[in-house]
C-alpha atoms as a PDB file:
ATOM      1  CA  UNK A   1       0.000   0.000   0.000  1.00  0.00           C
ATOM      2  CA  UNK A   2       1.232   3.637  -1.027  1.00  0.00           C
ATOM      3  CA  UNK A   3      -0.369   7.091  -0.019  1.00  0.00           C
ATOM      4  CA  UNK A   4      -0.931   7.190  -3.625  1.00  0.00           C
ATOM      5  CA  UNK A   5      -3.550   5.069  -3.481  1.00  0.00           C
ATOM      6  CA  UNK A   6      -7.319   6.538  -3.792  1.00  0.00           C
ATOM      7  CA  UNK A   7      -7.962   8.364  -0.319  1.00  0.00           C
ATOM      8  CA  UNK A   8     -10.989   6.551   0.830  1.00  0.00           C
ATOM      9  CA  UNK A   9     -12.052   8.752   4.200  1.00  0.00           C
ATOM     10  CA  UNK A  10     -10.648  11.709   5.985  1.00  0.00           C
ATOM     11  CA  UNK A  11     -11.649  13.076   9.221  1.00  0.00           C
ATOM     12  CA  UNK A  12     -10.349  16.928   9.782  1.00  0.00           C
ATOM     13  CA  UNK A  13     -10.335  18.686  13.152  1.00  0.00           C
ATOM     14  CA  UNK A  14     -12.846  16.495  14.351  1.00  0.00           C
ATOM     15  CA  UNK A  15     -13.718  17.573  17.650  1.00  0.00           C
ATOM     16  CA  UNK A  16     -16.763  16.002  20.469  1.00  0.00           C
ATOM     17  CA  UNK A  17     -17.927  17.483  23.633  1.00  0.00           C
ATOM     18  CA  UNK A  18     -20.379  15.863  25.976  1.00  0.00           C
ATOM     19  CA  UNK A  19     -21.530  18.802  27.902  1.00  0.00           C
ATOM     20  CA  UNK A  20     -18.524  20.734  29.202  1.00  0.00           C
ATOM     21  CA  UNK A  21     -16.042  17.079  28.938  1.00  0.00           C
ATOM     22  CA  UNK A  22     -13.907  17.489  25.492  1.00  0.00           C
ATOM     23  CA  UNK A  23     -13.631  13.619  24.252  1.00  0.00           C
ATOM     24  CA  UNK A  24     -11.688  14.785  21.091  1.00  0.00           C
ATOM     25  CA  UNK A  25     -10.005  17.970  19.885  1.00  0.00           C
ATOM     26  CA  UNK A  26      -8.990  18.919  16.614  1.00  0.00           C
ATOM     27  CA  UNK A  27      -8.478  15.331  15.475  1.00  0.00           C
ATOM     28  CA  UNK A  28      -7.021  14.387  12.500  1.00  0.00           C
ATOM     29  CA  UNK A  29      -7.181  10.765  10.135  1.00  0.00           C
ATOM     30  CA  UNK A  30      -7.104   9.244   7.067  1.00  0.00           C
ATOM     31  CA  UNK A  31      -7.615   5.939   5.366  1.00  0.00           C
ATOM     32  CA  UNK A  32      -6.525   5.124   1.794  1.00  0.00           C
ATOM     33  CA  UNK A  33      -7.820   2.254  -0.263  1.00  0.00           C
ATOM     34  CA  UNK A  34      -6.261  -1.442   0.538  1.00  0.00           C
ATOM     35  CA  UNK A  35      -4.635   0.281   3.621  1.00  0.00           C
ATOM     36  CA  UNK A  36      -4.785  -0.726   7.191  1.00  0.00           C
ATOM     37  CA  UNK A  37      -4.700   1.763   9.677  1.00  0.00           C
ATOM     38  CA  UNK A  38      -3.720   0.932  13.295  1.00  0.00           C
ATOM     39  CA  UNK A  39      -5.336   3.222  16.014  1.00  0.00           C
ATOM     40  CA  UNK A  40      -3.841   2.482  19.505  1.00  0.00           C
ATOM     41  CA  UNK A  41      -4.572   4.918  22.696  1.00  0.00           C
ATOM     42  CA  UNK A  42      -4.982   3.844  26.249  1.00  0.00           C
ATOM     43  CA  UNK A  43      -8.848   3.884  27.780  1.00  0.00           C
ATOM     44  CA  UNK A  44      -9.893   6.823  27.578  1.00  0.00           C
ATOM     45  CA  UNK A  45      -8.340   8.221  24.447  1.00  0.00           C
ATOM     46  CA  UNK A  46     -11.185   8.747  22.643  1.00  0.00           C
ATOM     47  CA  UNK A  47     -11.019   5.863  20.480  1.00  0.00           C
ATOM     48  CA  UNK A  48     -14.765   4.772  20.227  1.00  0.00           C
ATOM     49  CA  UNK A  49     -15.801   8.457  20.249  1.00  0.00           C
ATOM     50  CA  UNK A  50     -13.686   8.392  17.407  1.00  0.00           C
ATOM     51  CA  UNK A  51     -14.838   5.855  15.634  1.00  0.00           C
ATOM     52  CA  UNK A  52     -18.880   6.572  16.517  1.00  0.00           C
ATOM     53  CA  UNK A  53     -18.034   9.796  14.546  1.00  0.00           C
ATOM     54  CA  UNK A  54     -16.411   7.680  12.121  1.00  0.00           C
ATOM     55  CA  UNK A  55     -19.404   5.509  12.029  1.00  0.00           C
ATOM     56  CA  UNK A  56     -22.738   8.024  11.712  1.00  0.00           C
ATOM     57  CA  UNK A  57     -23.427   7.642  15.480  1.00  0.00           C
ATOM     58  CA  UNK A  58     -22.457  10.512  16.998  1.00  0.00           C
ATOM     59  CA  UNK A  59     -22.361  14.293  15.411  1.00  0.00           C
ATOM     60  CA  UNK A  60     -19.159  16.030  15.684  1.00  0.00           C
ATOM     61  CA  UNK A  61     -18.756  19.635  17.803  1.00  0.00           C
ATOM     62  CA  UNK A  62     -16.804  20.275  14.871  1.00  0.00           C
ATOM     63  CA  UNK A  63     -14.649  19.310  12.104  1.00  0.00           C
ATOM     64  CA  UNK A  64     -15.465  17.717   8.681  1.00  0.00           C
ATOM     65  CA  UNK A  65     -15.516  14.235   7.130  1.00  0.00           C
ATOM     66  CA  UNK A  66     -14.655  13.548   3.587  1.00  0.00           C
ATOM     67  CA  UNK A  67     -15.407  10.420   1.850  1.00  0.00           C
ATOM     68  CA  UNK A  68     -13.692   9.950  -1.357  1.00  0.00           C
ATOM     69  CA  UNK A  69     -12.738  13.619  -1.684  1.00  0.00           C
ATOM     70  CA  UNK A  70     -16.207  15.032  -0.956  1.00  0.00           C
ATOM     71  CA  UNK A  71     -17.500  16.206   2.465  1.00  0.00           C
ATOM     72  CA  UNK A  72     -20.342  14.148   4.094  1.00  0.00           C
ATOM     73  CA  UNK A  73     -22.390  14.822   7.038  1.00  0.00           C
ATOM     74  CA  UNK A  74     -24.019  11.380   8.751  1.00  0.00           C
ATOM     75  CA  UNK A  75     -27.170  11.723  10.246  1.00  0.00           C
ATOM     76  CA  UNK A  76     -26.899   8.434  11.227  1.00  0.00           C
ATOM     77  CA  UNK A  77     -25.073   5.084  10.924  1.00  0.00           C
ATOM     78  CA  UNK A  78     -27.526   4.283   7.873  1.00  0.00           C
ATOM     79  CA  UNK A  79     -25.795   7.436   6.423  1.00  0.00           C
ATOM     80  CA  UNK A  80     -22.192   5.692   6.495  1.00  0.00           C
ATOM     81  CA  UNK A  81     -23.500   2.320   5.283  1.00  0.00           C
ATOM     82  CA  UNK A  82     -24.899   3.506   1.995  1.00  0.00           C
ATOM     83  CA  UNK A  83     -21.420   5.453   1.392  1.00  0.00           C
ATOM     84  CA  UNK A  84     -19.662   2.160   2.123  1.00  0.00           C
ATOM     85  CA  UNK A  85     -18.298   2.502   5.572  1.00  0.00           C
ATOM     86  CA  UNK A  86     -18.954  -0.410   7.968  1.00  0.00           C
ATOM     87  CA  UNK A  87     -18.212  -1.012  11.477  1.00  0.00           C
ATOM     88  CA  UNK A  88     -17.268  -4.196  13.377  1.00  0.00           C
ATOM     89  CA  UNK A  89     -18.198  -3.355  17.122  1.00  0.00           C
ATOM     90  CA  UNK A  90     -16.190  -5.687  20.003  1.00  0.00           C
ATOM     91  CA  UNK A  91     -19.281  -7.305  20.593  1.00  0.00           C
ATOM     92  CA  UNK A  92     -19.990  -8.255  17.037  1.00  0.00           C
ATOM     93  CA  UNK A  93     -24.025  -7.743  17.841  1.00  0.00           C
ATOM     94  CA  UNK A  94     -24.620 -11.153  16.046  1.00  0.00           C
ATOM     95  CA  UNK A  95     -28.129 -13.258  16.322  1.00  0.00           C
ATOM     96  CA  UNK A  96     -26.925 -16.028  17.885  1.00  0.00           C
ATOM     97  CA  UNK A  97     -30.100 -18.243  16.538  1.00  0.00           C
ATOM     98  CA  UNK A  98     -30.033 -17.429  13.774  1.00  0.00           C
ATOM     99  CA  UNK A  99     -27.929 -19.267  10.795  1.00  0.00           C
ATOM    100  CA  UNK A 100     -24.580 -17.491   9.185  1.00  0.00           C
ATOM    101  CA  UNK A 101     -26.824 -16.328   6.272  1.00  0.00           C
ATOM    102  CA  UNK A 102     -29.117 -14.626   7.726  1.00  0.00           C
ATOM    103  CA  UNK A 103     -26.990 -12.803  10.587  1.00  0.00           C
ATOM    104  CA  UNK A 104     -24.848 -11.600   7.314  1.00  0.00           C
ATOM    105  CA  UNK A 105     -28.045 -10.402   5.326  1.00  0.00           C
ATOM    106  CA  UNK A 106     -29.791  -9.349   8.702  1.00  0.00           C
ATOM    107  CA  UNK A 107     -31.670  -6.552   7.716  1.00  0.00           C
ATOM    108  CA  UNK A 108     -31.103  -6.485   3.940  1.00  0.00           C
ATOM    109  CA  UNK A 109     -32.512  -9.894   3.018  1.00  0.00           C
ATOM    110  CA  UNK A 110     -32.774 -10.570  -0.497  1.00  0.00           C
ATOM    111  CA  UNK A 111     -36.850 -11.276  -0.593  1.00  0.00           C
ATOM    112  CA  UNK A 112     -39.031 -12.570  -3.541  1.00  0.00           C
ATOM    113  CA  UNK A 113     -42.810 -11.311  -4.192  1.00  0.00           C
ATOM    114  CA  UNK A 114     -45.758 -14.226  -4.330  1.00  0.00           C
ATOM    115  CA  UNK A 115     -49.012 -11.544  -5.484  1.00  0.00           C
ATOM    116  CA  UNK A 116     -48.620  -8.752  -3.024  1.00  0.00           C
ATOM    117  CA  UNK A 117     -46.934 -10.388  -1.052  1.00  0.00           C
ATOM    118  CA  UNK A 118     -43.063 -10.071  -0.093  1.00  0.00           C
ATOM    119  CA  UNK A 119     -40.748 -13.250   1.256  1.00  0.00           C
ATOM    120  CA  UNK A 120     -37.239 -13.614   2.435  1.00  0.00           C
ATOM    121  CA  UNK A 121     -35.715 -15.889  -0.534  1.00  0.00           C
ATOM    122  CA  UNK A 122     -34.019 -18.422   1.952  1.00  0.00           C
ATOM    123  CA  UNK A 123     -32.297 -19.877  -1.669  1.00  0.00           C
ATOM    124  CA  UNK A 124     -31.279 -16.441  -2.697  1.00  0.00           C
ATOM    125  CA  UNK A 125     -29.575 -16.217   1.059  1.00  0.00           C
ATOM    126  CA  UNK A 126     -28.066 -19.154   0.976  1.00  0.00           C
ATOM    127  CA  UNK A 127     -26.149 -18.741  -2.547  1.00  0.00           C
ATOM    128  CA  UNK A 128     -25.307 -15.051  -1.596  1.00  0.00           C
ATOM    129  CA  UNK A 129     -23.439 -16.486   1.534  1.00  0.00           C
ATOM    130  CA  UNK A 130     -21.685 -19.356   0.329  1.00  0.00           C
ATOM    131  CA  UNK A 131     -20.457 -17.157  -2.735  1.00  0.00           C
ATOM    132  CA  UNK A 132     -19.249 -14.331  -0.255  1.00  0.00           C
ATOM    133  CA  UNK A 133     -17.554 -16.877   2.400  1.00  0.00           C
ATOM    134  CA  UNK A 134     -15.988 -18.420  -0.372  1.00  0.00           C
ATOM    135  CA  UNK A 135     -14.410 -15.180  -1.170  1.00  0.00           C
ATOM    136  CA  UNK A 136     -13.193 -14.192   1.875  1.00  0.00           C
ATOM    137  CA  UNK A 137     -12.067 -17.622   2.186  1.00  0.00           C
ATOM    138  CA  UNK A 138     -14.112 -18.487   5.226  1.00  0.00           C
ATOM    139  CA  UNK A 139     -14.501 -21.819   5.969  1.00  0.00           C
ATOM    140  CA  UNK A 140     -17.688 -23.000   7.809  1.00  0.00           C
ATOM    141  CA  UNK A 141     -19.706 -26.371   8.042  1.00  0.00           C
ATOM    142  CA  UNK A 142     -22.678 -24.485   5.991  1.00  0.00           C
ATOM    143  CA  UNK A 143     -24.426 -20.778   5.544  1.00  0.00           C
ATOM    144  CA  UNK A 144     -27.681 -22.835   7.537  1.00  0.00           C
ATOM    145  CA  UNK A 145     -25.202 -23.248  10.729  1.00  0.00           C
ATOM    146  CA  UNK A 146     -26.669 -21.451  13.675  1.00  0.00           C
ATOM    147  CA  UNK A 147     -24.153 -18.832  14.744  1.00  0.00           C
ATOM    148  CA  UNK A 148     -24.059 -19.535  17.930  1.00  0.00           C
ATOM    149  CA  UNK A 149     -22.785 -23.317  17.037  1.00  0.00           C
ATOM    150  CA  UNK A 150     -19.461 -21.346  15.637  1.00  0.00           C
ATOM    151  CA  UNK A 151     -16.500 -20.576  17.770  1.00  0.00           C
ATOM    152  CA  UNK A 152     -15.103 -16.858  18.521  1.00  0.00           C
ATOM    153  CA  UNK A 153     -13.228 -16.876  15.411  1.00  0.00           C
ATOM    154  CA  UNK A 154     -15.758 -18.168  12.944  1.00  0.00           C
ATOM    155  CA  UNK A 155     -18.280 -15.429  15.029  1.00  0.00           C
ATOM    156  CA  UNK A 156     -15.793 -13.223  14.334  1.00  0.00           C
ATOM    157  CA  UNK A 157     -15.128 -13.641  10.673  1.00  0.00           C
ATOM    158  CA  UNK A 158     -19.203 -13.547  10.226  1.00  0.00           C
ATOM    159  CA  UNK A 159     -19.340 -10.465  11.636  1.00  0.00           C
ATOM    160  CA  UNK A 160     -16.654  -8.888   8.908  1.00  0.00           C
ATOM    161  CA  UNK A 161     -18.442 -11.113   5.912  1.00  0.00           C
ATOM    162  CA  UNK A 162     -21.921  -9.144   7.044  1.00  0.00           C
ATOM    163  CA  UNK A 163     -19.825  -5.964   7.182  1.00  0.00           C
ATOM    164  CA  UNK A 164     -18.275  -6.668   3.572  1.00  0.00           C
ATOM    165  CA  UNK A 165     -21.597  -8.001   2.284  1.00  0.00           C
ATOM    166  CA  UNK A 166     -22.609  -4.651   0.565  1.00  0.00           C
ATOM    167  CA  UNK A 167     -19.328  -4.036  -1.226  1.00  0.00           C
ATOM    168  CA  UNK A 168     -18.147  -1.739   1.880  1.00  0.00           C
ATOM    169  CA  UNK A 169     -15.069   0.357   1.206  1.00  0.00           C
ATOM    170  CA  UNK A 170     -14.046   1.163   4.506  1.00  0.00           C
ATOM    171  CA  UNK A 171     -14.390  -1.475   7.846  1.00  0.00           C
ATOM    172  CA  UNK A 172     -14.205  -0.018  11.136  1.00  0.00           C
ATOM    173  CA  UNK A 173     -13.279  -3.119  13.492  1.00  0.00           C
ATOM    174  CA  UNK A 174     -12.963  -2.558  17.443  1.00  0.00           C
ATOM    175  CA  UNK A 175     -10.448  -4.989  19.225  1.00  0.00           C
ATOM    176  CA  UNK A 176     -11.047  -7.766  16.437  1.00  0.00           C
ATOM    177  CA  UNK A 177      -9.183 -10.559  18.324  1.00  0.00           C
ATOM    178  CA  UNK A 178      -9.761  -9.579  21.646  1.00  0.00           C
ATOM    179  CA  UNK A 179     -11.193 -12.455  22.872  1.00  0.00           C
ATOM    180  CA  UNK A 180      -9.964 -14.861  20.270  1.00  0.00           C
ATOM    181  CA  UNK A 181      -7.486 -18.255  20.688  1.00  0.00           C
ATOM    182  CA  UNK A 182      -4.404 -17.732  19.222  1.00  0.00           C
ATOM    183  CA  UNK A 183      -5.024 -19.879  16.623  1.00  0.00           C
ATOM    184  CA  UNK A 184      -8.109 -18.322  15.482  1.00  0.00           C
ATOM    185  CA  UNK A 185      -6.578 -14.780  16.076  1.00  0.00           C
ATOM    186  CA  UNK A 186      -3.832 -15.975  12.826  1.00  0.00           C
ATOM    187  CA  UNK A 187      -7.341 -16.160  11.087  1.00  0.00           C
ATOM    188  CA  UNK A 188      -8.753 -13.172  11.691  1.00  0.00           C
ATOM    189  CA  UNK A 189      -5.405 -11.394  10.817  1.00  0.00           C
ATOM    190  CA  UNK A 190      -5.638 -13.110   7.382  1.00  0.00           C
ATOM    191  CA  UNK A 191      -8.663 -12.231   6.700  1.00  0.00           C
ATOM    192  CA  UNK A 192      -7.944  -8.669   7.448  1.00  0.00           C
ATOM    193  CA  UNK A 193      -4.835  -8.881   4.906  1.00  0.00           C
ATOM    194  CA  UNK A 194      -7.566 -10.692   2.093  1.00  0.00           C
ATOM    195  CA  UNK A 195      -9.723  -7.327   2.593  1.00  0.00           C
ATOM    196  CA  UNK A 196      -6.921  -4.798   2.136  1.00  0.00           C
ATOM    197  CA  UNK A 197      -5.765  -7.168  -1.177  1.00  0.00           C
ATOM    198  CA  UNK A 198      -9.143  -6.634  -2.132  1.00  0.00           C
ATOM    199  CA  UNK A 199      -8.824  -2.375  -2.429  1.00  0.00           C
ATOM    200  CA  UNK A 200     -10.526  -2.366   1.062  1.00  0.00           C
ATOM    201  CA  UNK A 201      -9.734   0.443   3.539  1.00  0.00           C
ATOM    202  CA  UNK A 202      -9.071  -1.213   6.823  1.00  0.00           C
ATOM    203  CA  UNK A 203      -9.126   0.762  10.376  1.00  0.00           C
ATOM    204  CA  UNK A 204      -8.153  -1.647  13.915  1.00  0.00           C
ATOM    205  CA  UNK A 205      -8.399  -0.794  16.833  1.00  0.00           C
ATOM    206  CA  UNK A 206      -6.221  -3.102  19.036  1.00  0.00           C
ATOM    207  CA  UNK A 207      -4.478  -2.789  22.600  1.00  0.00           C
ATOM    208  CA  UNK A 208      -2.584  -5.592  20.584  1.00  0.00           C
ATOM    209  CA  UNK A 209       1.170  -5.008  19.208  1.00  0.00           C
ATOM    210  CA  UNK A 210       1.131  -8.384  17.444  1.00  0.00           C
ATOM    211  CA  UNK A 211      -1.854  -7.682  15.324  1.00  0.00           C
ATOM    212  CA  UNK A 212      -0.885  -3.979  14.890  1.00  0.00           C
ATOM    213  CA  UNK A 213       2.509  -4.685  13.248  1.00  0.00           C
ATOM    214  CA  UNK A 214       1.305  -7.822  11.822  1.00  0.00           C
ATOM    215  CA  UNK A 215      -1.318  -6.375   9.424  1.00  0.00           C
ATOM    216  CA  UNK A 216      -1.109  -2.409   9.340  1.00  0.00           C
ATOM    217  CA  UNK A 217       0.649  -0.066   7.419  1.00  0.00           C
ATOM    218  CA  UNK A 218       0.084   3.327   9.514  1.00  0.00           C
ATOM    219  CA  UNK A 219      -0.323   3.037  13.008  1.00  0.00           C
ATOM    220  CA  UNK A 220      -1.969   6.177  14.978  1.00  0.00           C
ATOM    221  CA  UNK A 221      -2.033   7.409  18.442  1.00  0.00           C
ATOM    222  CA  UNK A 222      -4.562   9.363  19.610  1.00  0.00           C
ATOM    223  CA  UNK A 223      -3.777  10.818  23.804  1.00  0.00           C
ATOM    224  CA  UNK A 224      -6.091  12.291  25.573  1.00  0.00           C
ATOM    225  CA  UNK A 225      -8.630  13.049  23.199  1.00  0.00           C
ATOM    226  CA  UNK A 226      -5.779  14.272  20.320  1.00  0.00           C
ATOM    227  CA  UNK A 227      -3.549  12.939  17.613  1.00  0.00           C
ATOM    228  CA  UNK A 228      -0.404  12.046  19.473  1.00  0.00           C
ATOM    229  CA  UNK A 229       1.750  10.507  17.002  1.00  0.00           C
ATOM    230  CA  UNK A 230       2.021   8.739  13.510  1.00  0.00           C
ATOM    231  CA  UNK A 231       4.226   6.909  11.646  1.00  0.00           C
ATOM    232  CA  UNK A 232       4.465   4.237   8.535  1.00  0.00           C
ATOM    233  CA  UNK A 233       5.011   0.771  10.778  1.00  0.00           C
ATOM    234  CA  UNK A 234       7.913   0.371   8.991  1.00  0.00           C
ATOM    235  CA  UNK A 235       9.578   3.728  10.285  1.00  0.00           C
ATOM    236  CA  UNK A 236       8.432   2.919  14.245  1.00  0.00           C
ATOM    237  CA  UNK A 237       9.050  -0.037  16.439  1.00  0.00           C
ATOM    238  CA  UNK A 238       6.568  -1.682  19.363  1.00  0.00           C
ATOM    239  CA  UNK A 239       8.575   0.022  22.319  1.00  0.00           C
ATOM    240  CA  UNK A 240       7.966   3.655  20.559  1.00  0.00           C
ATOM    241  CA  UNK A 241       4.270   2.914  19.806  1.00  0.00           C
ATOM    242  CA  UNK A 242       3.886   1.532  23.631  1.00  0.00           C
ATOM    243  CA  UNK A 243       5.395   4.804  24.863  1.00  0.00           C
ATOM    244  CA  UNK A 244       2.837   6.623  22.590  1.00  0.00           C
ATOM    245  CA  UNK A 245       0.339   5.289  24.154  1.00  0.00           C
ATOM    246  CA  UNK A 246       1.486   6.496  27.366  1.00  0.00           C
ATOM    247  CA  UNK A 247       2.341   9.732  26.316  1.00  0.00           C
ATOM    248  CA  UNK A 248       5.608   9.791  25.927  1.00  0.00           C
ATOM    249  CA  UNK A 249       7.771  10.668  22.225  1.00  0.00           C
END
């Protein structure tokens, strides 16, 4: 990935107050196409407020986003979705009864009319997900398996298949392999790596070193509520990017 790739999203001077607490001030990021960008900060950071602005769910204070070079205010996460942006929350907000297919088409189910009537086309669903797994290279005992059959990792790859479902061009994902075995964590990571090769803009958010230098090519630190630092990984090593996160250059 080079900066001369297509710039996918820019946030400038993006700045949220809750009442008279500043959670970000005059913040600063951008994402180019088939890029992953590492955001690391300690609790607190701003972060998720961050990425909520990112995402449609909250309104900045002030500041400006710009999605592929034109400015874009979200009224709402709906708002980011149509423009391509989708988020991967820590808690992957998957229906655990209900099968692969349907968690990824939850909500935007291909349906077929009988008279006036409208139904979900369970056919339609299932080709649509075995076509899109395939893709991502996902492997899974079948689209009819019941999510909550699958382990974290599978859950976890589900969760970015539904977010790349709807030819997304930027995914947001919040501490992907938090809670992962290390085994499935290697998957994730891949996965990750198949969505940048695909012209995807990627953004993690990790407390993780080993997945930040493993799969990004920027990594940013935001400190109390404010870019911090930046660098290419390749120009920065884990002890620098630790004492970012701390505060320290």
């Amino acid at each position: 990935m080079t900066s001369t790739n297509k710039l996918l999203l820019e946030a400038k001077g993006i700045t949220k107050y809750f009442g008279t607490i500043t959670a970000l001030e005059n913040v600063n990021l951008k994402v180019h196409e088939g890029e992953c960008l590492g955001v690391v900060g300690d609790n607190g950071a701003g972060k998720s407020t961050l990425m909520k602005v990112l995402s449609g769910l909250y309104k900045p204070s002030k500041g400006a986003l710009f999605f592929e070079g034109k400015e874009k205010v979200l009224e709402s996460p709906k708002d980011s979705q149509i423009l391509g942006l989708e988020m991967v929350y820590q808690d992957l907000a998957l229906a655990g009864n209900l099968p692969i297919g349907e968690n990824i088409f939850l909500g935007r189910e291909p349906t077929k009319n009988i008279g006036f009537l409208k139904f979900l086309d369970f056919k339609k669903i299932q080709e649509m997900t075995n076509a899109h797994l395939d893709k991502l290279k996902i492997n899974v005992k079948s689209a009819d398996q019941k999510v909550e059959e699958l382990s974290g990792g599978q859950r976890q790859a589900v969760a970015i298949a539904r977010s790349t479902a709807f030819n997304a061009k930027v995914v947001i994902m919040d501490e992907p392999t938090a809670a992962l075995a290390i085994k499935e964590v290697g998957k994730v990571l891949d996965l990750i790596n198949k969505l940048k090769s695909t012209g995807v803009g990627v953004i993690v958010i990790s407390h993780r070193m080993d997945d930040i230098f493993s799969v990004c090519d920027r990594v940013m630190a935001l400190f109390q509520g404010t870019n911090f630092a930046e660098a290419q990984l390749d120009k920065t090593s884990r002890d620098e990017v630790i004492g970012w996160i701390m505060g320290k250059k």
